[in-house]
Protein backbone atom coordinates (compact mmCIF):
# COMPACT_ATOMS: atom_id res chain seq x y z
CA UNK A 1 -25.79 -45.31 -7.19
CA UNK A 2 -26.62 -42.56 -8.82
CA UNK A 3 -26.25 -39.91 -6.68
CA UNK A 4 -22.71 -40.89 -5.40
CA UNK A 5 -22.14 -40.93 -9.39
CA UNK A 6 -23.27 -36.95 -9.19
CA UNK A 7 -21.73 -36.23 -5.93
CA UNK A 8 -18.20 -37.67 -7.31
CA UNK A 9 -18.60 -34.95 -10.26
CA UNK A 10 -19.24 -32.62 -8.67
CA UNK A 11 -16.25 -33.17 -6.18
CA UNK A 12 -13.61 -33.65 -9.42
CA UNK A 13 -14.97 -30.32 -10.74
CA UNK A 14 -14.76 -28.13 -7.46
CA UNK A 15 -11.16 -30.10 -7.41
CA UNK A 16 -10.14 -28.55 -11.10
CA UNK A 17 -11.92 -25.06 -10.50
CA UNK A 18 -10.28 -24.64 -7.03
CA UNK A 19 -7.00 -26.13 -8.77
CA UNK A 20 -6.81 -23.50 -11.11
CA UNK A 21 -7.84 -20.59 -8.62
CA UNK A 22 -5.08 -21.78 -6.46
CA UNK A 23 -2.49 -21.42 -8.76
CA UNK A 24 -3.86 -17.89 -10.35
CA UNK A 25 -3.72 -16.58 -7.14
CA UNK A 26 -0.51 -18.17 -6.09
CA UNK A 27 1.61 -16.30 -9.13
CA UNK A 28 -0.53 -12.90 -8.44
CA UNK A 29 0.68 -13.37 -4.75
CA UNK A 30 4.17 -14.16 -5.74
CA UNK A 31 4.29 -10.72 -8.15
CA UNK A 32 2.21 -8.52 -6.07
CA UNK A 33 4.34 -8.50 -2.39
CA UNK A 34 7.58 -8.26 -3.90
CA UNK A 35 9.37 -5.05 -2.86
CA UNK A 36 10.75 -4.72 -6.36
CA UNK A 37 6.96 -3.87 -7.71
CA UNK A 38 6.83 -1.24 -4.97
CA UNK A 39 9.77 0.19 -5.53
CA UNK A 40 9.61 0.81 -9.33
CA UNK A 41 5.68 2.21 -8.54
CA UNK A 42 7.37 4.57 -6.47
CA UNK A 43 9.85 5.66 -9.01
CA UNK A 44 7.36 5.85 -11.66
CA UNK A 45 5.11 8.58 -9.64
CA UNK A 46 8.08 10.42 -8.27
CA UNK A 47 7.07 9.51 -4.65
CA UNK A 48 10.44 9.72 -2.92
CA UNK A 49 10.77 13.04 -4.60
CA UNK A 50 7.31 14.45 -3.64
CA UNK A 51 7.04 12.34 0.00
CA UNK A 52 9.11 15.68 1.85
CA UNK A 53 6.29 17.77 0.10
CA UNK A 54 3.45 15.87 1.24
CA UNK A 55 4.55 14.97 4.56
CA UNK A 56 5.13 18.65 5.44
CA UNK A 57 1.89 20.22 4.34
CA UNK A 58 0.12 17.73 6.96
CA UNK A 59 2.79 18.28 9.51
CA UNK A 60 2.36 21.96 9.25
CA UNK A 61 -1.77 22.00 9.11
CA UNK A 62 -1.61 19.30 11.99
CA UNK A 63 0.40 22.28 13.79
CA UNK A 64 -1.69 25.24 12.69
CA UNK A 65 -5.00 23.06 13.82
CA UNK A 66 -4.35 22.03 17.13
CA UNK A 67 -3.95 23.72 20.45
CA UNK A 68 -1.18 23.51 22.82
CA UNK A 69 1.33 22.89 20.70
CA UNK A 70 5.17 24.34 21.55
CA UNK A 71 5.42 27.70 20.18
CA UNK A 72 8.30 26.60 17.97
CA UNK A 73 6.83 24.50 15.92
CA UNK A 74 3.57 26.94 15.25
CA UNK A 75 6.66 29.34 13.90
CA UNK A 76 8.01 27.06 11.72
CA UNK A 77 6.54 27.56 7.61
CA UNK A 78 5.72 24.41 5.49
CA UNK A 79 9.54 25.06 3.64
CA UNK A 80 11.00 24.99 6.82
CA UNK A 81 9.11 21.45 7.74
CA UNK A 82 9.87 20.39 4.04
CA UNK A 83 13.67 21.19 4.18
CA UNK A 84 13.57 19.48 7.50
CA UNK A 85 12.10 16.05 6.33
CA UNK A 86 14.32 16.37 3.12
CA UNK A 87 17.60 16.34 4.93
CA UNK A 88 16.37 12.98 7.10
C-alpha cells in the first residue's frame, strides 16, 4: 500500500514538472520559428546589406582555389562578383 502511495507521487509530480516544461517550450517554439524574429535579426545586423559582400568573397576564393574552372570567371574581381549578386 505503500509503495503504490509513492509510485502515485511520484507520477503527479513528473505530471506537473513535464506540465510546465511543455508549455515553456511550447511559447519559446511559438516565438522562435516565426519569420518575423528572423527578419528583424537580419535588419538589426545589416545582413541583406552585407549578404552581396560576403557571398562574393567566397565565390571569388572558391574560383581562385580550384582548377578547371572557365577562364571567365577566374577574370572576374570580387566587385565584379559583388555587383553581380547585388543586382539579383
Amino acid at each position: 500500500m505503500k509503495l503504490n502511495t509513492i509510485l502515485a507521487g511520484v507520477c503527479a509530480v513528473m505530471f506537473v514538472v513535464t506540465g510546465v516544461a511543455a508549455l515553456l517550450l511550447f511559447n519559446i517554439e511559438w516565438k522562435a520559428f516565426t519569420s518575423a524574429a528572423y527578419k528583424q535579426a537580419f535588419e538589426k545586423r545589416n545582413l541583406y546589406e552585407r549578404t552581396p559582400a560576403i557571398l562574393a568573397n567566397a565565390l571569388y576564393s572558391t574560383v581562385l582555389e580550384r582548377q578547371g574552372i572557365d577562364p571567365y570567371l577566374r577574370a572576374l574581381t570580387g566587385g565584379d562578383w559583388e555587383t553581380t549578386i547585388a543586382s539579383l
